[in-house]
Protein backbone atom coordinates (compact mmCIF):
# COMPACT_ATOMS: atom_id res chain seq x y z
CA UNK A 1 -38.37 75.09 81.37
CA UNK A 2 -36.93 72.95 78.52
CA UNK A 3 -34.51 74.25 75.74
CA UNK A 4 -36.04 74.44 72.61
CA UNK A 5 -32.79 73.14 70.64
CA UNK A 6 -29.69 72.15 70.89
CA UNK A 7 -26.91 74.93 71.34
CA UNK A 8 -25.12 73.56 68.93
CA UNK A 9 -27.21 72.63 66.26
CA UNK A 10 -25.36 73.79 63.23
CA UNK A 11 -21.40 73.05 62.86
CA UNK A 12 -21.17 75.97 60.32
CA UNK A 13 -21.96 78.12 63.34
CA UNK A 14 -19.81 76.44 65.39
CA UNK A 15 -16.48 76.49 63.11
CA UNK A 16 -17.43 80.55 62.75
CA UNK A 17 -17.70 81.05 66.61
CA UNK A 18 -14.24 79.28 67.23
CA UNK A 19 -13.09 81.72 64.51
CA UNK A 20 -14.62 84.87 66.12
CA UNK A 21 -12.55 83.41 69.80
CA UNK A 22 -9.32 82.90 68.37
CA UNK A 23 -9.41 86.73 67.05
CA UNK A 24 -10.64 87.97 70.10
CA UNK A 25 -8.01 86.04 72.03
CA UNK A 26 -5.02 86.78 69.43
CA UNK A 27 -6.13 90.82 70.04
CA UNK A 28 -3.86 91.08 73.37
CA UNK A 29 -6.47 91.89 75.91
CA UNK A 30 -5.83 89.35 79.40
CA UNK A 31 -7.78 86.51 79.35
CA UNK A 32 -9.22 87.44 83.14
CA UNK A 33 -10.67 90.79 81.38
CA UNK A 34 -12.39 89.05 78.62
CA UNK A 35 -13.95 87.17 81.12
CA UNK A 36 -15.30 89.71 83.46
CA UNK A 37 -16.62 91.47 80.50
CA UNK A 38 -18.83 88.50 79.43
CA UNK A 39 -19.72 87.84 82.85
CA UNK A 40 -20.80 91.57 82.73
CA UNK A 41 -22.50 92.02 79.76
CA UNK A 42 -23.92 88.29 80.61
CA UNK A 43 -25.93 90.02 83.60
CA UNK A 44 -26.68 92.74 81.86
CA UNK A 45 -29.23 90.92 79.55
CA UNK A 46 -30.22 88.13 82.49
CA UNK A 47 -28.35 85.39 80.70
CA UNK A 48 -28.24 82.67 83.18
CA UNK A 49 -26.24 80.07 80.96
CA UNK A 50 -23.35 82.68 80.34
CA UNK A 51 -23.57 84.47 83.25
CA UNK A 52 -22.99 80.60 84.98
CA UNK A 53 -20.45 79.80 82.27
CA UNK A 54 -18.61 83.21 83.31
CA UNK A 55 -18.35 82.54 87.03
CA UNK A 56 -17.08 79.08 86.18
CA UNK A 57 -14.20 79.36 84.00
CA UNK A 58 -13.35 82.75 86.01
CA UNK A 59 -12.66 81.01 88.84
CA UNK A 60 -10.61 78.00 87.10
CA UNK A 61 -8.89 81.23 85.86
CA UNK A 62 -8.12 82.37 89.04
CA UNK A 63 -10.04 85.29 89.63
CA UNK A 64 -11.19 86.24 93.19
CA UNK A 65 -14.64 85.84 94.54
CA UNK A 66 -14.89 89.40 95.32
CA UNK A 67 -13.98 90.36 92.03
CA UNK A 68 -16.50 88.23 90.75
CA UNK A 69 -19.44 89.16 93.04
CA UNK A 70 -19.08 92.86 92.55
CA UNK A 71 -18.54 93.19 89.04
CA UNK A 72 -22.38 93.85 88.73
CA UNK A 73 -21.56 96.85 91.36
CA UNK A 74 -17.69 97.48 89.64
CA UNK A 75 -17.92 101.63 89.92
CA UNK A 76 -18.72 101.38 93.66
CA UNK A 77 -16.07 98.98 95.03
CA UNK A 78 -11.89 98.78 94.79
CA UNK A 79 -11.78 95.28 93.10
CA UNK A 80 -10.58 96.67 89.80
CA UNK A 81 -7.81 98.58 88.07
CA UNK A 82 -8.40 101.78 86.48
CA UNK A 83 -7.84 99.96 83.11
CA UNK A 84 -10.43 97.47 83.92
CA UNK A 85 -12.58 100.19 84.75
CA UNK A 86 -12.74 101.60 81.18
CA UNK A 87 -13.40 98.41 79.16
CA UNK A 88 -16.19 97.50 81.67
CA UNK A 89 -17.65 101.19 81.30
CA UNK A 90 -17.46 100.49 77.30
CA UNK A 91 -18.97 96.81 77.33
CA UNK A 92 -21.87 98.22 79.41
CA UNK A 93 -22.38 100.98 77.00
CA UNK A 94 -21.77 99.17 73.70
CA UNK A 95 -24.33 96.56 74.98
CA UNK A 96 -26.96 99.21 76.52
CA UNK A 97 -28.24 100.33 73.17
CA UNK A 98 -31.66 100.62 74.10
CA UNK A 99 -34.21 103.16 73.16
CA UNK A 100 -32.69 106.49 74.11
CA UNK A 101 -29.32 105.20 75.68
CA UNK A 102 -26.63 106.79 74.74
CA UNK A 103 -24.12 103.96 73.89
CA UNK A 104 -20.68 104.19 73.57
CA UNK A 105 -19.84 108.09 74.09
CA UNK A 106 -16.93 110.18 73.43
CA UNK A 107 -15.93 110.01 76.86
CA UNK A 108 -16.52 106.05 77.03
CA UNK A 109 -14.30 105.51 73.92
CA UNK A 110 -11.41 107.66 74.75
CA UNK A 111 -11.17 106.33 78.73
CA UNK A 112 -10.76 102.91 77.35
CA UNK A 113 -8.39 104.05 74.52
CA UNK A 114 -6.67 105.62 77.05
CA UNK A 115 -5.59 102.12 78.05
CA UNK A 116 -5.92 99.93 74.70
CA UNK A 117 -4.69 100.01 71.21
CA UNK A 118 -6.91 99.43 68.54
CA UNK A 119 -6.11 96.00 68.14
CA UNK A 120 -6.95 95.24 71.58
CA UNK A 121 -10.08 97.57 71.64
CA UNK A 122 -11.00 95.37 68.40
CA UNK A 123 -11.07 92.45 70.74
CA UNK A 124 -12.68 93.85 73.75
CA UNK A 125 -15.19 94.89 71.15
CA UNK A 126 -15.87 91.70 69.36
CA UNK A 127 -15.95 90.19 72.77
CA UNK A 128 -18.94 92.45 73.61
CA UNK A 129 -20.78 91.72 70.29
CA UNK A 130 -20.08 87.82 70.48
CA UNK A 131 -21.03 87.65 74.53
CA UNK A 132 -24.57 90.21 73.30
CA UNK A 133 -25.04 87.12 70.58
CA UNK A 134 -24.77 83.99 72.72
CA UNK A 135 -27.06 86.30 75.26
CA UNK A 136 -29.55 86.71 72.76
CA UNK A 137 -29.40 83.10 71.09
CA UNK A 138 -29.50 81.52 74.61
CA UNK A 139 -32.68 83.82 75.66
CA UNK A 140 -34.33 82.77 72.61
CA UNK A 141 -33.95 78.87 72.68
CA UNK A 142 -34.59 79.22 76.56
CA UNK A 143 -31.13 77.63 76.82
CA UNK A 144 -30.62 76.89 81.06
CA UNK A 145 -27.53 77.58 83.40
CA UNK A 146 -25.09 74.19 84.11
CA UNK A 147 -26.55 72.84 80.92
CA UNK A 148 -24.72 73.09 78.22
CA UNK A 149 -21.19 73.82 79.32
């Protein structure tokens, strides 16, 4: 299966993306988090390319193996700190919006702001909503793992 363009076909888009990362990153949320929640949200929607991308750069992060092979199974294992817990529990929600699902509940916002302040729940948030977009694009232009990045 081919691409059907070029991920980075418009530099308008591009200048507005590296926009959207530097307030997501200026929002005070640990780099290692941001990336487990794209990783997350990445497998979520079967994103191949991101989900790829995400194991990647986690690991030039740092971040353990086990924490990286479990996060599709984080509520059953003890790779993750209760804080972690939350904003993973509010990506999945935010991006499970399907027909009938709940999304983000009550219970869902106040765990994680439990743990975050609003500017750093604004950033876990817009990382959600950017990861859902480069999900959807890549999906759509059939975009392939260890392509692009």
């Amino acid at each position: 299966m081919e691409a059907r363009m070029k991920a980075a076909a418009n530099p308008d888009v591009t200048t507005a993306i590296q926009h959207l990362y530097k307030a997501i990153h200026s929002g005070g949320v640990d780099h290692r988090l941001l990336g487990l929640l794209h990783l997350r949200v990445s497998q979520i929607n079967g994103c191949s390319p991101c989900v790829h991308a995400s194991v990647v750069a986690a690991r030039k992060a740092g971040e353990s193996d086990d924490r990286l092979h479990n996060v599709v199974a984080w509520r059953e294992t003890p790779f993750y700190s209760e804080e972690e817990r939350a904003a993973l529990a509010l990506a999945e929600a935010a991006t499970r919006i399907q027909d009938g699902a709940p999304g983000v509940t009550d219970e869902i916002w106040d765990g994680a702001a439990e743990h975050f302040d609003e500017k750093q729940l604004g950033a876990i948030l817009l990382e959600v909503s950017l990861t859902n977009f480069f999900n959807r694009s890549n999906r759509a232009v059939r975009e392939q793992a260890g392509k692009t990045w």
